[in-house]
Protein backbone atom coordinates (compact mmCIF):
# COMPACT_ATOMS: atom_id res chain seq x y z
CA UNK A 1 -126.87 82.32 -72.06
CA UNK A 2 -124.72 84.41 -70.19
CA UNK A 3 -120.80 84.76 -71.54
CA UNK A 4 -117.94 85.27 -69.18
CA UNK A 5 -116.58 88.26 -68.84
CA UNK A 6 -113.87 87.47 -66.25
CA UNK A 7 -112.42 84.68 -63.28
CA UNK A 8 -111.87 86.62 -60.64
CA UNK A 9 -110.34 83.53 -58.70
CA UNK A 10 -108.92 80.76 -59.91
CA UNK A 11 -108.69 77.29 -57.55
CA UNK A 12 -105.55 78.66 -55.38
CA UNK A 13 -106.59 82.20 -54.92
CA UNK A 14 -109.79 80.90 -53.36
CA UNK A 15 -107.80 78.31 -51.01
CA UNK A 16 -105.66 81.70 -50.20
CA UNK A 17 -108.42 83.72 -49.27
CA UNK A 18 -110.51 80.63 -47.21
CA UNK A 19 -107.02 80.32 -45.32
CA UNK A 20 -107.17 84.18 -44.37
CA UNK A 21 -110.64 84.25 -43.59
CA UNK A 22 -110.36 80.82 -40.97
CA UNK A 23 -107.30 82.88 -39.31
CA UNK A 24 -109.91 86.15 -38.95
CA UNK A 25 -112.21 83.74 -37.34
CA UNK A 26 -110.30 82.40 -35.05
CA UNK A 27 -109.08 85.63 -33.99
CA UNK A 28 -111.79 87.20 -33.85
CA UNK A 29 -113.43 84.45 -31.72
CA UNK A 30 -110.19 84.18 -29.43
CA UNK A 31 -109.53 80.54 -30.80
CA UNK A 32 -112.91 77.83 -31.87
CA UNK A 33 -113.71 76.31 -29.35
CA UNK A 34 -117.46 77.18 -29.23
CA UNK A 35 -117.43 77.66 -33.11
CA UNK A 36 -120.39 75.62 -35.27
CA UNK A 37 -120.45 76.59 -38.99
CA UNK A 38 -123.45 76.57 -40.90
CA UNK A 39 -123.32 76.72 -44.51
CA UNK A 40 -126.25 78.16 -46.65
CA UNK A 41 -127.08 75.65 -49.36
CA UNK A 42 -125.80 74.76 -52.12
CA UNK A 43 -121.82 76.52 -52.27
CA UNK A 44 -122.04 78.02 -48.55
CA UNK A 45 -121.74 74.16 -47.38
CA UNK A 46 -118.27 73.10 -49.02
CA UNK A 47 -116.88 76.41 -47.99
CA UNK A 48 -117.94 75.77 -44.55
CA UNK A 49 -116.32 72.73 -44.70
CA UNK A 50 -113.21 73.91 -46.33
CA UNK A 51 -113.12 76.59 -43.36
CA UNK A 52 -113.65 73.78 -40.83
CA UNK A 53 -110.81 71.70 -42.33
CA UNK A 54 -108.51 75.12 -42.37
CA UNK A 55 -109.88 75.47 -38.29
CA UNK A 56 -108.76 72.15 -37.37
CA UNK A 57 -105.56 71.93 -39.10
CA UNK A 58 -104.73 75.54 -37.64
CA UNK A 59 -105.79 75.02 -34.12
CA UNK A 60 -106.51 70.87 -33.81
CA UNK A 61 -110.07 71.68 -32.75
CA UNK A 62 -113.24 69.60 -34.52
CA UNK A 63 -116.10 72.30 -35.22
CA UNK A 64 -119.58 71.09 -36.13
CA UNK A 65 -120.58 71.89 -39.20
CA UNK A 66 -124.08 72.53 -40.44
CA UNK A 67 -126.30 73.36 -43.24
CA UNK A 68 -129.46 75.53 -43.75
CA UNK A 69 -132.14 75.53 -46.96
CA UNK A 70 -133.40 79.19 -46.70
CA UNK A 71 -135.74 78.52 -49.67
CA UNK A 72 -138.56 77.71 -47.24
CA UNK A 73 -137.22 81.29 -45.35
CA UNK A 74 -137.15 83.67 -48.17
CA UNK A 75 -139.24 86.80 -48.10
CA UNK A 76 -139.10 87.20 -51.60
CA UNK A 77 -140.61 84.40 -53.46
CA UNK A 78 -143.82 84.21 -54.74
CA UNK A 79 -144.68 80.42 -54.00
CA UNK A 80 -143.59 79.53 -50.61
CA UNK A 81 -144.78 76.53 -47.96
CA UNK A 82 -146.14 78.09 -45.13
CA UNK A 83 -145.14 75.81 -42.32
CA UNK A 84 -140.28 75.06 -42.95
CA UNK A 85 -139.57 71.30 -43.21
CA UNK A 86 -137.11 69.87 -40.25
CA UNK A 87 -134.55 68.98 -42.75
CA UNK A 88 -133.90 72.47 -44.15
CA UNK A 89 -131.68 73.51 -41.18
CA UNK A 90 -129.46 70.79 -40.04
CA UNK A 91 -127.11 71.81 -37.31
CA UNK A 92 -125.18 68.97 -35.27
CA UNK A 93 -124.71 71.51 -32.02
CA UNK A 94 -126.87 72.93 -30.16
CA UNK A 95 -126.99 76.82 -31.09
CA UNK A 96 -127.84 78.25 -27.51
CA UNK A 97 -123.56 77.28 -26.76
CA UNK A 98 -121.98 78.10 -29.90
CA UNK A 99 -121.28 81.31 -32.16
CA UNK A 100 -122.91 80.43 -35.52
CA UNK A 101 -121.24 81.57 -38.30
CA UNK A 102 -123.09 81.36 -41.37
CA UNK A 103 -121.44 80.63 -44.90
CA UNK A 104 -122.56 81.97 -47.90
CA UNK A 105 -120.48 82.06 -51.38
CA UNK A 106 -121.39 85.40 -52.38
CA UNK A 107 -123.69 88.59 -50.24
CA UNK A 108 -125.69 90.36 -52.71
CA UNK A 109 -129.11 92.22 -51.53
CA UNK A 110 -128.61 90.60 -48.13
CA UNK A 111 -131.93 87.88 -48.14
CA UNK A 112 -130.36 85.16 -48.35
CA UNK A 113 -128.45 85.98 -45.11
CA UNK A 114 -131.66 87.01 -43.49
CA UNK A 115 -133.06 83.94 -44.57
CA UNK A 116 -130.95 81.95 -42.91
CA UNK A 117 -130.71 84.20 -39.47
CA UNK A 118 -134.60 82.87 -39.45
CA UNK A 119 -133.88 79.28 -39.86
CA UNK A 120 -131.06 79.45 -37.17
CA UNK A 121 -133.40 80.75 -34.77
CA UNK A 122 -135.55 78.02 -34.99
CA UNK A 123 -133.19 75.95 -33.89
CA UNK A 124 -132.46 78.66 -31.00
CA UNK A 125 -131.03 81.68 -29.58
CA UNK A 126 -126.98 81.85 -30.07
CA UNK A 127 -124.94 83.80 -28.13
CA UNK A 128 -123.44 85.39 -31.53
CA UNK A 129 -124.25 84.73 -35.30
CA UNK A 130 -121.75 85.90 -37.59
CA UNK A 131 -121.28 86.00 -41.58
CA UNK A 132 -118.93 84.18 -43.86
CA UNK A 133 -119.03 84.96 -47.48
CA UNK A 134 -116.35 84.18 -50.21
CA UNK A 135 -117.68 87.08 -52.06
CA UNK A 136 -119.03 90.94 -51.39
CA UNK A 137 -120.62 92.49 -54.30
CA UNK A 138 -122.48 95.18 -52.94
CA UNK A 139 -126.08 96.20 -53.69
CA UNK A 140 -127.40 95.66 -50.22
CA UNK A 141 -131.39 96.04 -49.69
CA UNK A 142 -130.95 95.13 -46.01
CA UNK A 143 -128.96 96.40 -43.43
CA UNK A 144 -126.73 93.08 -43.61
CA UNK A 145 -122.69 92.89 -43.43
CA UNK A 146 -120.78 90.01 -43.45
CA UNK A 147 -117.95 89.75 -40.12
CA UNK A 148 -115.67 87.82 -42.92
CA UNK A 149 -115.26 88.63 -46.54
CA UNK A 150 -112.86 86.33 -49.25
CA UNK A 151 -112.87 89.30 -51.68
CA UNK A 152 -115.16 92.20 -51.92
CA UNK A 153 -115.66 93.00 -55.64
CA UNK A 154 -117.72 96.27 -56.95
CA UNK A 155 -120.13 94.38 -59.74
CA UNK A 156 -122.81 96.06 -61.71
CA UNK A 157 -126.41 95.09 -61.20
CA UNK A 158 -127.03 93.06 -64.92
CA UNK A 159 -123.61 90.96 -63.77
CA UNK A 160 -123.56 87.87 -62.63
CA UNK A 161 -120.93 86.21 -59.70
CA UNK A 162 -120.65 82.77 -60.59
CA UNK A 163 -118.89 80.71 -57.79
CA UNK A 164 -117.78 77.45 -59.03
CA UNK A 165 -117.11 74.60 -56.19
CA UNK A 166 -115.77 71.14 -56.82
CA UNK A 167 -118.31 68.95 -55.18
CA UNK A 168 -120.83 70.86 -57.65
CA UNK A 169 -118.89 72.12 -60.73
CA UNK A 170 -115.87 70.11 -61.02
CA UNK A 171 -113.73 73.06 -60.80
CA UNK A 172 -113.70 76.10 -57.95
CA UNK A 173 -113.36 79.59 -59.83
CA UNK A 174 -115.20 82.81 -58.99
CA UNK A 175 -116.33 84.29 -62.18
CA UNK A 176 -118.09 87.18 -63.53
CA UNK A 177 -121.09 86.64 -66.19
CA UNK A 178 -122.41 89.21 -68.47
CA UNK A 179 -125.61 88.34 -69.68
CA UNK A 180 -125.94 88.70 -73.56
């Protein structure tokens, strides 16, 4: 059972950081107007959410929000279905007018974010996908970077970032696990 060795982020630093990040994406996008979020299951949804709530407080615009299972995606599991299920990418816009940014809670080797590239396309061709992740920790195998980052934090390779959201945990923390 891993034992913590740190929180990193406690409830209000993370509401800090998702209220930076929503004002990068809106600048960066020049406003969100053709914005559709799509978080990657499980955390990536509520913090999509939380950045849609931050979007439409900030600039009084409604953006979709979405969800994608890149289980079905991944490159590497051992077990996989061959033929994605409809209901692992659930997107309420259509793709081919919006910038999708995907929302992660924490980049690691970068699959999970090519995972969920995949699934997007198979709903379509945006204009733009960009990243969203609450956490870098480095140790890319892919050539992936996320546009927005929460907190970038150098981990070693036998650590573990443990995101904690409400809707799932009861709490929202970022923490760092050292396994025993």
């Amino acid at each position: 059972m891993p034992i913590v060795k740190s929180e990193l982020m406690d409830e209000a630093a993370v509401r800090r950081s998702l209220a930076r990040m929503t004002h990068e994406i809106i600048e960066k996008n020049k406003g969100a107007e053709k914005l559709c979020l799509v978080g990657i299951r499980r955390r990536g949804l509520p913090i999509a959410e939380q950045l849609a709530s931050n979007i439409a407080r900030f600039e009084g615009v409604e953006v979709p929000v979405g969800s994608v299972d890149v289980t079905l995606y991944r490159d590497d599991l051992t077990q996989t279905v061959d033929i994605p299920t409809a209901s692992a990418v659930q997107i309420p816009a259509d793709v081919r007018s919006h910038t999708v940014i995907l929302v992660d809670d924490v980049i690691y080797t970068g699959r999970t974010a090519r995972a969920a590239i995949e699934a997007v396309f198979t709903r379509g061709r945006p204009s733009v996908i960009q990243l969203a992740v609450l956490i870098d920790r480095g140790h890319r195998e892919l050539p992936i970077r996320p546009d927005f980052v929460g907190k970038s934090i150098p981990t070693a390779r036998d650590e573990i970032v443990q995101v904690m959201m409400d809707e799932y945990d009861g709490m929202t923390a970022v923490r760092i696990l050292e396994k025993e």
